[in-house]
N, C-alpha and C. Protein backbone atom coordinates (compact mmCIF):
# COMPACT_ATOMS: atom_id res chain seq x y z
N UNK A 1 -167.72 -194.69 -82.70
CA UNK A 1 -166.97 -193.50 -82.34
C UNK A 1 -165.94 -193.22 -83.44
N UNK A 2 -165.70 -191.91 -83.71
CA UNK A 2 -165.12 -191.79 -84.80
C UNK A 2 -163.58 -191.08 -84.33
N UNK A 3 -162.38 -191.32 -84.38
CA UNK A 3 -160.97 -190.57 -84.13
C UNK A 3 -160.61 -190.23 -85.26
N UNK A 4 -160.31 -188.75 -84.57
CA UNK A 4 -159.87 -187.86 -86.15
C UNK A 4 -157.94 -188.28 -86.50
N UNK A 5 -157.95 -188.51 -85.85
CA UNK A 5 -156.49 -189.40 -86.13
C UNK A 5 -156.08 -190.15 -85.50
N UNK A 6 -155.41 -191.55 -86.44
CA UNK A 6 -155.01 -192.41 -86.02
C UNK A 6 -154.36 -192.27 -84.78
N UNK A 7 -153.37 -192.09 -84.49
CA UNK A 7 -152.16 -191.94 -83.43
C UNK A 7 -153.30 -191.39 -82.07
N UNK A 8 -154.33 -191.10 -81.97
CA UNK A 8 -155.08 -190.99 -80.91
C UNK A 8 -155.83 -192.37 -80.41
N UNK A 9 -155.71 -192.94 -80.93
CA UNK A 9 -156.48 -194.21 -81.05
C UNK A 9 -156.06 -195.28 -80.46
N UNK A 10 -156.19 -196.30 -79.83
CA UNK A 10 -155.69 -197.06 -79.10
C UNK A 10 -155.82 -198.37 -80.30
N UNK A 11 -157.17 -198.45 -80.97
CA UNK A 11 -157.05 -199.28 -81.83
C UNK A 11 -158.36 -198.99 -82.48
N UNK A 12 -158.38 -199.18 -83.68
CA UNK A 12 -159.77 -198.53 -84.83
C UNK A 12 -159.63 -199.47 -86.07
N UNK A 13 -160.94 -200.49 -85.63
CA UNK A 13 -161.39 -201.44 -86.43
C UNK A 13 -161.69 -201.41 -87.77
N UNK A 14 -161.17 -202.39 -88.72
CA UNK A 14 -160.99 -202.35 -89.90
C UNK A 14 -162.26 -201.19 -90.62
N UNK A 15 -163.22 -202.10 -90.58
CA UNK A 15 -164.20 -201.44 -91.07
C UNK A 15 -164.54 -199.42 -90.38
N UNK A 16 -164.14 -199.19 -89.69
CA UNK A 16 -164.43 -198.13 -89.05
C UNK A 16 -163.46 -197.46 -89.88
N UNK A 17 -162.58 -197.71 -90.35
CA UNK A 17 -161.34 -196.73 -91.82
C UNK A 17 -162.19 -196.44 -93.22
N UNK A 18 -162.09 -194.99 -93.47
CA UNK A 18 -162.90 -194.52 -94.18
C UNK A 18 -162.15 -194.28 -95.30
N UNK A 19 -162.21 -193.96 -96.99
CA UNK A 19 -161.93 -194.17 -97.71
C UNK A 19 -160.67 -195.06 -98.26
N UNK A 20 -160.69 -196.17 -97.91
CA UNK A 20 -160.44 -197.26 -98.41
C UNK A 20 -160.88 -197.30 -99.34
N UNK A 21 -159.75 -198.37 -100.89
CA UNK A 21 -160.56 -198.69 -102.04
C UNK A 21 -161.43 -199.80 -101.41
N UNK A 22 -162.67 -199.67 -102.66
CA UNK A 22 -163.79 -200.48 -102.24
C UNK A 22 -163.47 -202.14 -102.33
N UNK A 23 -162.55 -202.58 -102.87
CA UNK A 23 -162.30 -203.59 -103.10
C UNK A 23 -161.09 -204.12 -102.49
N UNK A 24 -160.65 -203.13 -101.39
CA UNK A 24 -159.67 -203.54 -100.22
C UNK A 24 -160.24 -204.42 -99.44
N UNK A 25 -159.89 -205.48 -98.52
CA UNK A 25 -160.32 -205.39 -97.02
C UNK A 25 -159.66 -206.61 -96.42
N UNK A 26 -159.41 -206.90 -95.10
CA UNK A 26 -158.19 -207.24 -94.31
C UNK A 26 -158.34 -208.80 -94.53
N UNK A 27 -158.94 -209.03 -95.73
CA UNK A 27 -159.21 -210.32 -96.08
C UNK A 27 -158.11 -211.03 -97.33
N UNK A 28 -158.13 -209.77 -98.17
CA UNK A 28 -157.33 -209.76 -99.29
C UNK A 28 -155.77 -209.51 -99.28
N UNK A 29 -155.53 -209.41 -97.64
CA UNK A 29 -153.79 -208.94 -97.64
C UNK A 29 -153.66 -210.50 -97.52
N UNK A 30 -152.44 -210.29 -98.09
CA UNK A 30 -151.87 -211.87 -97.64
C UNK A 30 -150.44 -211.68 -97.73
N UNK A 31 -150.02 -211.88 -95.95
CA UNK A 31 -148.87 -211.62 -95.11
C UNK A 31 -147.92 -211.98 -95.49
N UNK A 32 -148.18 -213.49 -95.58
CA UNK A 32 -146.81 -214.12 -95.84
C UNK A 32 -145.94 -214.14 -97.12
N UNK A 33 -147.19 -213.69 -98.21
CA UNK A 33 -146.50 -213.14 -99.49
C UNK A 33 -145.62 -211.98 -99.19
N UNK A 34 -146.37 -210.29 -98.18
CA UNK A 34 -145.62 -209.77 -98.76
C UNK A 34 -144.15 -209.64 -97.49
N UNK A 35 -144.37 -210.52 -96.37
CA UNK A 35 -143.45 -210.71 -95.44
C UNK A 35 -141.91 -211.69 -96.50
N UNK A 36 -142.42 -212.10 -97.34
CA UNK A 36 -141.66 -213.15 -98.25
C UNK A 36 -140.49 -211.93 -99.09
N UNK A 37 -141.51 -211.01 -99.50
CA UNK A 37 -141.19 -209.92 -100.71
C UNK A 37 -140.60 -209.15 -99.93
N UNK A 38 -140.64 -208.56 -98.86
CA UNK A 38 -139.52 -207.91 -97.89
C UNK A 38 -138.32 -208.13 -97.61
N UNK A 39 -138.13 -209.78 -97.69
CA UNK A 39 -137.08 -210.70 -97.07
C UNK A 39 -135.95 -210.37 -98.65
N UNK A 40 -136.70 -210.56 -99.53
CA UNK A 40 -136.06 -210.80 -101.10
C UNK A 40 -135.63 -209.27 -101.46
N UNK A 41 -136.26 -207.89 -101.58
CA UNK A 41 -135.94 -207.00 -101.11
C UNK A 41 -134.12 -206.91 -100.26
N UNK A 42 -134.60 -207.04 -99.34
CA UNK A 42 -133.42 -206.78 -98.00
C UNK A 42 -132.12 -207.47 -98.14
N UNK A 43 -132.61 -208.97 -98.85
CA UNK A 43 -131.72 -209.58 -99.48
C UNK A 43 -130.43 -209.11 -100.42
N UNK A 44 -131.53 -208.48 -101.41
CA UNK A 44 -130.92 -207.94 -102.69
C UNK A 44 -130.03 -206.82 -102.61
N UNK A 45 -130.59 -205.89 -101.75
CA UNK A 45 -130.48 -204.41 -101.53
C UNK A 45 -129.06 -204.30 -100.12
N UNK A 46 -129.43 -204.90 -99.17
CA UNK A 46 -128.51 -205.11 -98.32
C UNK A 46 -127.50 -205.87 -98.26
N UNK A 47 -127.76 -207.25 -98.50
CA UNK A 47 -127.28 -208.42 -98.13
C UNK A 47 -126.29 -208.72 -99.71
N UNK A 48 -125.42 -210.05 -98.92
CA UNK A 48 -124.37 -210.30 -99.85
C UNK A 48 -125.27 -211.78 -100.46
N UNK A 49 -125.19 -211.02 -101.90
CA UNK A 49 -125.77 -212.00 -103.18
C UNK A 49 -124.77 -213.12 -104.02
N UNK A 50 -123.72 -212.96 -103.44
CA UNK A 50 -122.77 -213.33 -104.46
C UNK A 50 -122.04 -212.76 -105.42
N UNK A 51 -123.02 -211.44 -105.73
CA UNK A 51 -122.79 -210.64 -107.44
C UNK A 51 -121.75 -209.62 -107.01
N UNK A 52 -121.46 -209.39 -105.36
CA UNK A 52 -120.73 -207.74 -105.22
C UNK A 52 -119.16 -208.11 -104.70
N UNK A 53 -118.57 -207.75 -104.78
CA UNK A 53 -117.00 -208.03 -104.79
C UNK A 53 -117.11 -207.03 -103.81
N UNK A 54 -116.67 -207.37 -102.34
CA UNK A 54 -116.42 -206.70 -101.47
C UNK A 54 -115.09 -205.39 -101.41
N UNK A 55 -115.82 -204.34 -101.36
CA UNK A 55 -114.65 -203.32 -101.10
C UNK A 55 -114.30 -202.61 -99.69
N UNK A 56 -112.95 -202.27 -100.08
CA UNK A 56 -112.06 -201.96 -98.69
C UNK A 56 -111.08 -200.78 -98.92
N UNK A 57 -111.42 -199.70 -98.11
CA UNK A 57 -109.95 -198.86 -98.38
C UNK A 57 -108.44 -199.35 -97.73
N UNK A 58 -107.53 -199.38 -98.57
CA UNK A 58 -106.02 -199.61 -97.99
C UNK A 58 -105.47 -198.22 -98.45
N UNK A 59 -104.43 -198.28 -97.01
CA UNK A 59 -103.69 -197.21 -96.89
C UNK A 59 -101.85 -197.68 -97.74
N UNK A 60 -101.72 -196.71 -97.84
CA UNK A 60 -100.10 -197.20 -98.55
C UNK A 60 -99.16 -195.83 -98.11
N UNK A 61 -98.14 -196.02 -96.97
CA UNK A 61 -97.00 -195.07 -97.60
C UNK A 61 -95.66 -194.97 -98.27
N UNK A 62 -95.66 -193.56 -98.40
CA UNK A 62 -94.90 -193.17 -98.83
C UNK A 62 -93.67 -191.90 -98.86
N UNK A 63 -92.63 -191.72 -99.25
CA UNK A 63 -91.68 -190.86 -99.01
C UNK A 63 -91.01 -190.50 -99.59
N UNK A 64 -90.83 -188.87 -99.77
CA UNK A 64 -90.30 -188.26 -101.24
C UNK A 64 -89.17 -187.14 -100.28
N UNK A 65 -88.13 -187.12 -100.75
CA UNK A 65 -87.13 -186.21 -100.42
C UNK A 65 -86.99 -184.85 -101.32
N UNK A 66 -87.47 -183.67 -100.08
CA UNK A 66 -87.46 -182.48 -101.23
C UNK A 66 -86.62 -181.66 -100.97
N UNK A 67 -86.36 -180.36 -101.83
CA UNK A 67 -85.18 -179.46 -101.66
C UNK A 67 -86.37 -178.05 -100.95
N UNK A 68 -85.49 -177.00 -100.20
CA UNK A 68 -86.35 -175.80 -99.97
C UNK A 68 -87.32 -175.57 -100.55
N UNK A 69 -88.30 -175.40 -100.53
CA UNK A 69 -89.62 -174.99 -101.49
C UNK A 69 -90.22 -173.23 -101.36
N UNK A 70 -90.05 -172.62 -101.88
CA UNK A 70 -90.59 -171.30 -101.87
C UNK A 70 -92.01 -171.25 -101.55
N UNK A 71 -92.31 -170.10 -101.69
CA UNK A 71 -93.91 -169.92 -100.80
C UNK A 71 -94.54 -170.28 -102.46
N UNK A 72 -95.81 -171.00 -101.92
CA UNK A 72 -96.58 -171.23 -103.31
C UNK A 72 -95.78 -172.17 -104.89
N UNK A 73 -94.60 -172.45 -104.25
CA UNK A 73 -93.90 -173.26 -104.96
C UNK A 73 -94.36 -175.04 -105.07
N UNK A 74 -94.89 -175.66 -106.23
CA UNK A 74 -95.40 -177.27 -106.85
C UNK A 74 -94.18 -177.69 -106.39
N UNK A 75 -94.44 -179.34 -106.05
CA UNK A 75 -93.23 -180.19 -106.50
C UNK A 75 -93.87 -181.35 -106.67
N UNK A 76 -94.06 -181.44 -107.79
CA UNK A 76 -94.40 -183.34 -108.12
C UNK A 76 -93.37 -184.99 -108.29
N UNK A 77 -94.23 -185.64 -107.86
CA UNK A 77 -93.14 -186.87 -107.96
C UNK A 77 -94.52 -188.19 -108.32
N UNK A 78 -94.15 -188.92 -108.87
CA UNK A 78 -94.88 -190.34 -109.39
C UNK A 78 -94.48 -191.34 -108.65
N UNK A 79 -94.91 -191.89 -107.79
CA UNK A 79 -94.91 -193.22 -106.87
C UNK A 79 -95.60 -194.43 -107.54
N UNK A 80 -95.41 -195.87 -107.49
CA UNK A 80 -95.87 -196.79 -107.66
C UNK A 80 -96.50 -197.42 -106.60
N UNK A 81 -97.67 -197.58 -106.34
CA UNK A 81 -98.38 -198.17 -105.19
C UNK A 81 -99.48 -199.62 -106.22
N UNK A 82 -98.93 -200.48 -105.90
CA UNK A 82 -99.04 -202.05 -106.59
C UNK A 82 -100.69 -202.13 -105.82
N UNK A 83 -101.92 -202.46 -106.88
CA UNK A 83 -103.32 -202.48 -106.95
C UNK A 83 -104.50 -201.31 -106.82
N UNK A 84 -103.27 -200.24 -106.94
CA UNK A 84 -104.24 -199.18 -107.47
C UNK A 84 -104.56 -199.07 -109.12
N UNK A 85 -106.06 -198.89 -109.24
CA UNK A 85 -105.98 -198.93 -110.67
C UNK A 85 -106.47 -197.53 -110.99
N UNK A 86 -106.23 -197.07 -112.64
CA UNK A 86 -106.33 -195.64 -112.94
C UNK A 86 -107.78 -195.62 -112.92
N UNK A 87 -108.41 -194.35 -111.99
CA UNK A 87 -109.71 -193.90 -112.01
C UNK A 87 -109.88 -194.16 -111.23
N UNK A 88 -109.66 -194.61 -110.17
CA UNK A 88 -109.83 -195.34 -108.24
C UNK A 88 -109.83 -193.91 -107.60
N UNK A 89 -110.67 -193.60 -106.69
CA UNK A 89 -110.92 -192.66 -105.72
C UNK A 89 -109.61 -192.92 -104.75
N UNK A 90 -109.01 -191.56 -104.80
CA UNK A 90 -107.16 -191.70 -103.63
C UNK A 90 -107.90 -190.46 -103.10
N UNK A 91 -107.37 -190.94 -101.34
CA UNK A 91 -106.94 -189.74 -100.75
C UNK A 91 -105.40 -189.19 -100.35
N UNK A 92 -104.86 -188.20 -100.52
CA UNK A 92 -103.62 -188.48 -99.96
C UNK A 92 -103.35 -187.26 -98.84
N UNK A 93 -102.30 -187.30 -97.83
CA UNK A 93 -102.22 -186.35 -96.66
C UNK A 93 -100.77 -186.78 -96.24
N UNK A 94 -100.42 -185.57 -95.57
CA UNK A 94 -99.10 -186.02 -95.12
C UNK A 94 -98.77 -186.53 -93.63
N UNK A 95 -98.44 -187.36 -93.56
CA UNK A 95 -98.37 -187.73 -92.51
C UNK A 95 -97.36 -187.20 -91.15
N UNK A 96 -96.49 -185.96 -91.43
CA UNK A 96 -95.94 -185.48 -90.39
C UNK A 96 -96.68 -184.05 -90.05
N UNK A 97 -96.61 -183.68 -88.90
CA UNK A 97 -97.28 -182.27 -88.94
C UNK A 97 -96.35 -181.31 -89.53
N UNK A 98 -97.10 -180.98 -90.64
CA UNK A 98 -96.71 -179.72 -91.56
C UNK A 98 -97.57 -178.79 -91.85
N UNK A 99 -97.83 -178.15 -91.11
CA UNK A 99 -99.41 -177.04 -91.56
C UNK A 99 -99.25 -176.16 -92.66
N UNK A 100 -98.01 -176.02 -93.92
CA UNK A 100 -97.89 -175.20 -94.56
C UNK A 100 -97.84 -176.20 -96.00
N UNK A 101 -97.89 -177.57 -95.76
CA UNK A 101 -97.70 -178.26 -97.12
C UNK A 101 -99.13 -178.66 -97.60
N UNK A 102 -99.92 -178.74 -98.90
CA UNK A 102 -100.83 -179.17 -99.09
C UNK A 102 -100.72 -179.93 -99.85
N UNK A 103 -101.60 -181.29 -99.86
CA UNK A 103 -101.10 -182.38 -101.21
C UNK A 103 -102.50 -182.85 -101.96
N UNK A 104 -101.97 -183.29 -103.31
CA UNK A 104 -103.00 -183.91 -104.08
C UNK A 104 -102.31 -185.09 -104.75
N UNK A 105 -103.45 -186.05 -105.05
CA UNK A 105 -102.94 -186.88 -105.69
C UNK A 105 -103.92 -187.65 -106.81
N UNK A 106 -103.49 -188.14 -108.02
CA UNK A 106 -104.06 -188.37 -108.90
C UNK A 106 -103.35 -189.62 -109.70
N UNK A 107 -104.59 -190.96 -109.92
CA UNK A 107 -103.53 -192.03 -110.41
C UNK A 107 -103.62 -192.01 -112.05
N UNK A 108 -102.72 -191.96 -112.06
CA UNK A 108 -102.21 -191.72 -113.77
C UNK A 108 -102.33 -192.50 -114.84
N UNK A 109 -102.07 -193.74 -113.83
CA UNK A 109 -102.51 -195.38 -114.32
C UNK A 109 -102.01 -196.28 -113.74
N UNK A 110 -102.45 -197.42 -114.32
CA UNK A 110 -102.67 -198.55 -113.02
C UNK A 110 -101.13 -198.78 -112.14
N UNK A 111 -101.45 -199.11 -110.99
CA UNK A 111 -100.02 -198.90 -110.35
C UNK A 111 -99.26 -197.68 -110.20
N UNK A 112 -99.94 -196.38 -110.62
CA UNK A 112 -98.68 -195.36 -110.39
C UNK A 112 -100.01 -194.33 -109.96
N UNK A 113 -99.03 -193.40 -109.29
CA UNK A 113 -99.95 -191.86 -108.71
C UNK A 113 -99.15 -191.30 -108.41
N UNK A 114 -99.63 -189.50 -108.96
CA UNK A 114 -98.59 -188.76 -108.87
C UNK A 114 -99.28 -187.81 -107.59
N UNK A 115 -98.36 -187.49 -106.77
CA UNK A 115 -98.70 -186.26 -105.76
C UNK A 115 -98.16 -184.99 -106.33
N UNK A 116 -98.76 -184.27 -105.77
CA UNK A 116 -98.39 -183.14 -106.21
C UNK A 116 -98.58 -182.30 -104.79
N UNK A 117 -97.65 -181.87 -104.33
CA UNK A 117 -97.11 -180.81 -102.68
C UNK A 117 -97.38 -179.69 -103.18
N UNK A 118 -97.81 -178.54 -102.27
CA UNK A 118 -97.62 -176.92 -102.46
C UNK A 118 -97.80 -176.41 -101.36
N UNK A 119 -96.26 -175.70 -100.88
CA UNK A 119 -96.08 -174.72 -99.97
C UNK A 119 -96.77 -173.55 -99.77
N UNK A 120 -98.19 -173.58 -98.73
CA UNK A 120 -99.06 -172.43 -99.09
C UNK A 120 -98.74 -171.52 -97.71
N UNK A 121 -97.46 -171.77 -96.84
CA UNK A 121 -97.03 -170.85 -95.75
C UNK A 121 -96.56 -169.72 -96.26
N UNK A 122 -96.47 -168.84 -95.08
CA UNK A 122 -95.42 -167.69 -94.96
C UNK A 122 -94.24 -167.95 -95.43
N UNK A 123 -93.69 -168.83 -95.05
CA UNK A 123 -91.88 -168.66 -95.55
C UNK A 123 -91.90 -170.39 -96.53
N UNK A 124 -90.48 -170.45 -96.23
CA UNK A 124 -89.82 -171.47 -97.27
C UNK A 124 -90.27 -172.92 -96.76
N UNK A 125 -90.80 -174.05 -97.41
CA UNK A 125 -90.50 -175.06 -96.47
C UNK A 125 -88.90 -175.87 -96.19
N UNK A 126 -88.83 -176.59 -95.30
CA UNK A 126 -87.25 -176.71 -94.98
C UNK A 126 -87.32 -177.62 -96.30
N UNK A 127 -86.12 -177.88 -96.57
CA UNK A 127 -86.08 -179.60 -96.93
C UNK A 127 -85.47 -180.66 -96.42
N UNK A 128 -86.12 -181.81 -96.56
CA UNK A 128 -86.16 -183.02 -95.86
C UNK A 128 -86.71 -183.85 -96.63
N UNK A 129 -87.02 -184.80 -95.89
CA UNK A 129 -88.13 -186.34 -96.37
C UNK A 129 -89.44 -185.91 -96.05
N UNK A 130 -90.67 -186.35 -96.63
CA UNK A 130 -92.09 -185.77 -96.47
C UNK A 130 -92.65 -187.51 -96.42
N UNK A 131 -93.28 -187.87 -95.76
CA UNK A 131 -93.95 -189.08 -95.93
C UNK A 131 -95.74 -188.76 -96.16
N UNK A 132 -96.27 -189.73 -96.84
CA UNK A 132 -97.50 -189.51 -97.75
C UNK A 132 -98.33 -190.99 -97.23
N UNK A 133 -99.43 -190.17 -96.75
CA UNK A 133 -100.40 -191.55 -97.24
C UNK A 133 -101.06 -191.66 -98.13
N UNK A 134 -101.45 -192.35 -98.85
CA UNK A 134 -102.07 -192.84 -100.03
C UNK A 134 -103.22 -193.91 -99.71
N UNK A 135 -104.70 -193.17 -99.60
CA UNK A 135 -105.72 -194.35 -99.16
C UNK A 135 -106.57 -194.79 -100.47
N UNK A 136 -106.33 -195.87 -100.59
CA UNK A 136 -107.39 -195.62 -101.99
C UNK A 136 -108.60 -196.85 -101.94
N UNK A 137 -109.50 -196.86 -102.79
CA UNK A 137 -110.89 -198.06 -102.84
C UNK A 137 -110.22 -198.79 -103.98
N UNK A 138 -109.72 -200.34 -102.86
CA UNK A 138 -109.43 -201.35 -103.66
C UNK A 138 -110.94 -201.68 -104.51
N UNK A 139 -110.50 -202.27 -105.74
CA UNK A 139 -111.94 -202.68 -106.04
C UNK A 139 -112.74 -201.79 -106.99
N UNK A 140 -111.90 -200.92 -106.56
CA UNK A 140 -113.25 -199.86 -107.33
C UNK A 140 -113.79 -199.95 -108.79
């Protein structure tokens, strides 16, 4: 009996599979080789080899005291945050609700990153203290 596709089939004997290479057949697999080669695979690809230095994001804050800021008005400041190195992926955000401040941050070099704030509201922002998180990939 012939099934036009597999998945209809409850089960369809070796020989009953049609173009197969001619020099295949369920004689020549050998399991435990490639059950072996899977393991080494999964190993490599997944698993801890020894070779990968485990990475972790840490958070760091921080707090900068600013004066009134006009609408669309920068204010930068350079913080030192100890095991960030220059070229490390940072996120930074502010940590109080301020829906009119936006921040960036960029490390300049090792141990230091500068934020950079911009007032993108309607009016002035007050001034005060602004606290910052700083998440960055130890390791990187």
């Amino acid at each position: 009996m012939r099934y036009p596709r597999a998945d209809w089939a409850a089960n369809v004997p070796w020989a009953g599979i049609t173009g197969k290479p001619a020099n295949l057949d369920s004689s020549s697999v050998d399991l435990a080789q490639i059950r072996a080669q899977i393991a080494t695979l999964q190993s490599s690809i997944g698993g801890w080899n020894g070779s990968i230095t485990a990475q972790q994001w840490i958070s760091k804050d921080v707090a900068s005291t600013i004066g009134t800021l006009e609408i669309f008005q920068p204010y930068t400041e350079i913080f030192s945050v100890v095991g960030v190195q220059r070229g490390c992926p940072l996120i930074v955000n502010v940590v109080e609700d301020n829906q009119w401040i936006i921040c960036n941050a960029q490390c300049i070099s090792d141990n230091s990153v500068r934020v950079t704030i911009l007032n993108v509201g309607p009016g002035y922002a007050r001034p005060g203290t602004i606290t910052f998180r700083i998440t960055y990939l130890a390791n990187a």
